[in-house]
Protein backbone atom coordinates (compact mmCIF):
# COMPACT_ATOMS: atom_id res chain seq x y z
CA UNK A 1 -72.41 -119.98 -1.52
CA UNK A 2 -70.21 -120.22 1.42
CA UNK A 3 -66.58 -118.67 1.96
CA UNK A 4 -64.13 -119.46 4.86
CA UNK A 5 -61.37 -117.97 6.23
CA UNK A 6 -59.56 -120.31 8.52
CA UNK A 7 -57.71 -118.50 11.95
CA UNK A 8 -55.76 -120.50 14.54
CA UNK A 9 -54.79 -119.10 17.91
CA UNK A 10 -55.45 -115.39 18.02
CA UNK A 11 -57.34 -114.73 14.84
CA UNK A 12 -60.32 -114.84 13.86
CA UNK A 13 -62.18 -118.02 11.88
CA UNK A 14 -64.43 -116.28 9.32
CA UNK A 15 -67.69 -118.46 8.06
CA UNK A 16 -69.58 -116.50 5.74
CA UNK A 17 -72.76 -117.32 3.64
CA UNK A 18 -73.24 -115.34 0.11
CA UNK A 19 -76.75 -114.62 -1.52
CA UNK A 20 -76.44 -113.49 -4.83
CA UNK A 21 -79.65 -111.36 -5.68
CA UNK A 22 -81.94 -111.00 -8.92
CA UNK A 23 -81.04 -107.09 -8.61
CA UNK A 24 -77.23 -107.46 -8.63
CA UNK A 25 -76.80 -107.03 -4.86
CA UNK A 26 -74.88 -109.55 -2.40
CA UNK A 27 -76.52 -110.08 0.86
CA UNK A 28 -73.68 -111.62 2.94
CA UNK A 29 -74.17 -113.50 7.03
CA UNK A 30 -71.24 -114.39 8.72
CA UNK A 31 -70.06 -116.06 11.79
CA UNK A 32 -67.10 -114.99 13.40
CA UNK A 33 -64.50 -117.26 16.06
CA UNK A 34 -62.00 -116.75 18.19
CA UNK A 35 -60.24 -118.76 20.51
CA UNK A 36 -60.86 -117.32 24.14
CA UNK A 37 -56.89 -116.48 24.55
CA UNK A 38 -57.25 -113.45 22.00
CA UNK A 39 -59.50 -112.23 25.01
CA UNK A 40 -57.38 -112.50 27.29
CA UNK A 41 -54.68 -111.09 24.95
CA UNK A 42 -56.68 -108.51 23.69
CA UNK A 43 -58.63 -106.88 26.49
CA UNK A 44 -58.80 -103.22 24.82
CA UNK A 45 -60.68 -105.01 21.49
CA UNK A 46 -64.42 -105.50 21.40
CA UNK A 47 -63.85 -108.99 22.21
CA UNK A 48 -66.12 -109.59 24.88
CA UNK A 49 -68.30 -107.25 24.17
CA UNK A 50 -68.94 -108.67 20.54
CA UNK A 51 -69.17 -111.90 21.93
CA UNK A 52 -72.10 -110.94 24.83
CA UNK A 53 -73.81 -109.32 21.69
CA UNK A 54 -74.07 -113.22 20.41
CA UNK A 55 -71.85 -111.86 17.21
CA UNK A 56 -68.84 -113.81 18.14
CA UNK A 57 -68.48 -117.23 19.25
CA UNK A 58 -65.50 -117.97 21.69
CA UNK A 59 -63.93 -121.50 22.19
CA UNK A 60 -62.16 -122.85 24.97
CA UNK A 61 -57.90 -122.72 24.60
CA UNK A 62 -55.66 -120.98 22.96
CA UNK A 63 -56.70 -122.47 19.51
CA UNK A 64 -60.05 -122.28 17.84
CA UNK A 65 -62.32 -125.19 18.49
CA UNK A 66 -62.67 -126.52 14.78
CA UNK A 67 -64.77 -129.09 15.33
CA UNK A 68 -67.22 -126.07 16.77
CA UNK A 69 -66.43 -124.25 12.81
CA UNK A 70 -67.32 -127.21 11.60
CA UNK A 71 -70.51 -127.91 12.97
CA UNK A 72 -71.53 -124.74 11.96
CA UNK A 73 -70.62 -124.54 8.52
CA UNK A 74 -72.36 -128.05 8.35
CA UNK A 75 -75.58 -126.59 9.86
CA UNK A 76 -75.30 -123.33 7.89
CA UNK A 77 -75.09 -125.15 4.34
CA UNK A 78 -77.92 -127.35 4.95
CA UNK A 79 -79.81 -124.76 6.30
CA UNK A 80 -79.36 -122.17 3.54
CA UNK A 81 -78.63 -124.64 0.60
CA UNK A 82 -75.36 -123.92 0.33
CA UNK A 83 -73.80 -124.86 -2.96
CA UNK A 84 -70.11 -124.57 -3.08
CA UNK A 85 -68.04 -123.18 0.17
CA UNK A 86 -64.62 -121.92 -1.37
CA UNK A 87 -61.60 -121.11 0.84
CA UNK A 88 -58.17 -120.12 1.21
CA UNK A 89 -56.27 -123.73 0.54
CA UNK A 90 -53.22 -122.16 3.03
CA UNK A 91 -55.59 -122.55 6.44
CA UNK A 92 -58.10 -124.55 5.61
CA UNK A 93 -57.13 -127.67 3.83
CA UNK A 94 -57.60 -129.80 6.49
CA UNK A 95 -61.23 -128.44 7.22
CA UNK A 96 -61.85 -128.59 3.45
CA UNK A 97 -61.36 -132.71 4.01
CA UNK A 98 -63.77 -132.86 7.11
CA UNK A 99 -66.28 -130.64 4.41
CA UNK A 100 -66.40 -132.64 2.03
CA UNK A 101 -66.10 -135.97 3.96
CA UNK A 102 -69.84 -134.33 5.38
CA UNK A 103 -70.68 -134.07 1.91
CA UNK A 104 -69.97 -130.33 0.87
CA UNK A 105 -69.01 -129.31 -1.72
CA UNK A 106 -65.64 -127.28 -0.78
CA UNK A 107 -63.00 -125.17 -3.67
CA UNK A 108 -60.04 -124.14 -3.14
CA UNK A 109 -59.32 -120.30 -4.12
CA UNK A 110 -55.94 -119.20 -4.50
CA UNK A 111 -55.10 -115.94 -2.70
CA UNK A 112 -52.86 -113.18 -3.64
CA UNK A 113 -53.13 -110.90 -6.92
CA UNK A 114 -55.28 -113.87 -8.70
CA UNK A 115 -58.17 -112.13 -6.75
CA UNK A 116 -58.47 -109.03 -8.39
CA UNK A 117 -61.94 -109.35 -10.22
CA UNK A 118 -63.42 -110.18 -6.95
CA UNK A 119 -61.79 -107.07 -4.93
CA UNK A 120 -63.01 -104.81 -8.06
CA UNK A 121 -66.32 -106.20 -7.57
CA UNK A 122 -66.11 -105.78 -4.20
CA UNK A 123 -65.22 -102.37 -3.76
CA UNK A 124 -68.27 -101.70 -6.71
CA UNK A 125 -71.00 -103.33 -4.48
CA UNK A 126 -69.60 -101.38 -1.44
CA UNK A 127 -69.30 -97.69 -3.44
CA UNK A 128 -73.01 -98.73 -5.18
CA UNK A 129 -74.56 -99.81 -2.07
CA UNK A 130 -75.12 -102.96 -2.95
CA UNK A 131 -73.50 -104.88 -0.42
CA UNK A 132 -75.83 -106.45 2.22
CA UNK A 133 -73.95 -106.97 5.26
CA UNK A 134 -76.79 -106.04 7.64
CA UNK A 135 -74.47 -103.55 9.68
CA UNK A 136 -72.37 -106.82 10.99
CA UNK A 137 -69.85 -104.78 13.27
CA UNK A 138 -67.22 -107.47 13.05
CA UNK A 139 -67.19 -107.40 9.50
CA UNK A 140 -67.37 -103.75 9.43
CA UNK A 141 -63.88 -103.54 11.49
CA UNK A 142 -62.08 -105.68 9.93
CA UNK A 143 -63.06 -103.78 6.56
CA UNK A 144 -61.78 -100.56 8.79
CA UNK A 145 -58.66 -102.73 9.02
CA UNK A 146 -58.51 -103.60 5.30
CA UNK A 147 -55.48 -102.93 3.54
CA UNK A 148 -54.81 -103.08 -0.71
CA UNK A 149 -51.61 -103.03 -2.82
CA UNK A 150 -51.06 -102.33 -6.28
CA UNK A 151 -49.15 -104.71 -8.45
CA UNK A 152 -47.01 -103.81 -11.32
CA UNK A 153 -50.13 -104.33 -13.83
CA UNK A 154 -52.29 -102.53 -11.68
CA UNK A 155 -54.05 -105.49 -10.15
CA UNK A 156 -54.62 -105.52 -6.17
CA UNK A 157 -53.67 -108.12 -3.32
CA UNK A 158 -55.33 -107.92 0.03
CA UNK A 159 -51.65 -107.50 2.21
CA UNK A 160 -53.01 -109.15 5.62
CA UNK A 161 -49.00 -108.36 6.62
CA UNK A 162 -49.76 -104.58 6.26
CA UNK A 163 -53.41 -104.29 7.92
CA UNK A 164 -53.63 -102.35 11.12
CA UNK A 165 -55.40 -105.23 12.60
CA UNK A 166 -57.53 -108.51 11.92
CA UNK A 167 -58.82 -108.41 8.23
CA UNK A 168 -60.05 -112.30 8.34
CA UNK A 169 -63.72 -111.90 7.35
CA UNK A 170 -62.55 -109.82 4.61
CA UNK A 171 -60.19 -112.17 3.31
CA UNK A 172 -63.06 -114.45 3.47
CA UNK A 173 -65.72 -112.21 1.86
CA UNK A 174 -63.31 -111.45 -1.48
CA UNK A 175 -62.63 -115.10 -1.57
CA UNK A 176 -66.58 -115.98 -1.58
CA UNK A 177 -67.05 -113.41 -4.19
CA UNK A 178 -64.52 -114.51 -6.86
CA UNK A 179 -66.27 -117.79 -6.64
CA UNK A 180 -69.77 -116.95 -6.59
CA UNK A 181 -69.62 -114.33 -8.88
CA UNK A 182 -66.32 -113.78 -10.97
């Protein structure tokens, strides 16, 4: 499965692929993009160095390069079989068209409290170990970065407006799971 979390000028564009294993665990890849202003904005994040480490791809402007996202979610799905790619309908709905226009199969998944199966499930692979992120670093800081809230019935929200910083592979990874798996 595939999961996308759409970013414009200084935030990150989150493209993740989603194995779900025989045993129960989730092996998860993802590409990460930035537009090359949130360097230049940013000079005290690991930018640059993410991005000489290959983990981050940086476009030209001061907008992400979508037509760069695109080409490698296209490349990604037919490499890895992807079956469905869901994504946040608020960012993406215009790369959703250009999806399925190549012939993807794209969902929209509603954000907000509607996504508390998939946070329970993934805070359960994370505390059982069953998450396979292969030590990504940029997904591992915007997880430091992650921030919940309680609802009145006890369901969580992922509150991007509280997080300490960029949260955007996150948003994507919860959004992957309640399709893939809840």
């Amino acid at each position: 499965f595939g999961c996308l979390d759409m970013g414009e000028t200084d935030d990150f564009t989150a493209w993740g692929r989603l194995w779900v294993l025989e045993d129960g665990r989730l092996a998860v890849r993802f590409r990460h993009f930035l537009p090359d202003v949130a360097l230049e904005r940013y000079p005290s994040r690991p930018y640059a160095q993410w991005q000489r480490a290959g983990i981050l791809t940086v476009t030209e402007g001061d907008a992400t390069d979508f037509q760069t996202v695109c080409a490698a979610i296209v490349a990604d799905s037919a490499e890895s079989g992807v079956q469905q790619i869901f994504y946040d309908p608020r960012s993406a709905r215009e790369m959703a068209q250009v999806l399925q226009g190549a012939g993807l199969d794209v969902v929209p998944i509603q954000q907000g409290f509607g996504l508390h199966e998939a946070i329970k499930r993934m805070l359960a692979l994370v505390t059982i170990g069953q998450l396979c992120h292969g030590g990504d670093p940029v997904l591992g800081w915007q997880a430091s970065n992650l921030v919940l809230v309680t609802g009145n019935k006890g369901d969580r929200r992922i509150a991007k407006e509280r997080a300490a910083d960029k949260i955007d592979g996150m948003a994507a990874l919860v959004t992957g799971i309640d399709g893939a798996i809840v």
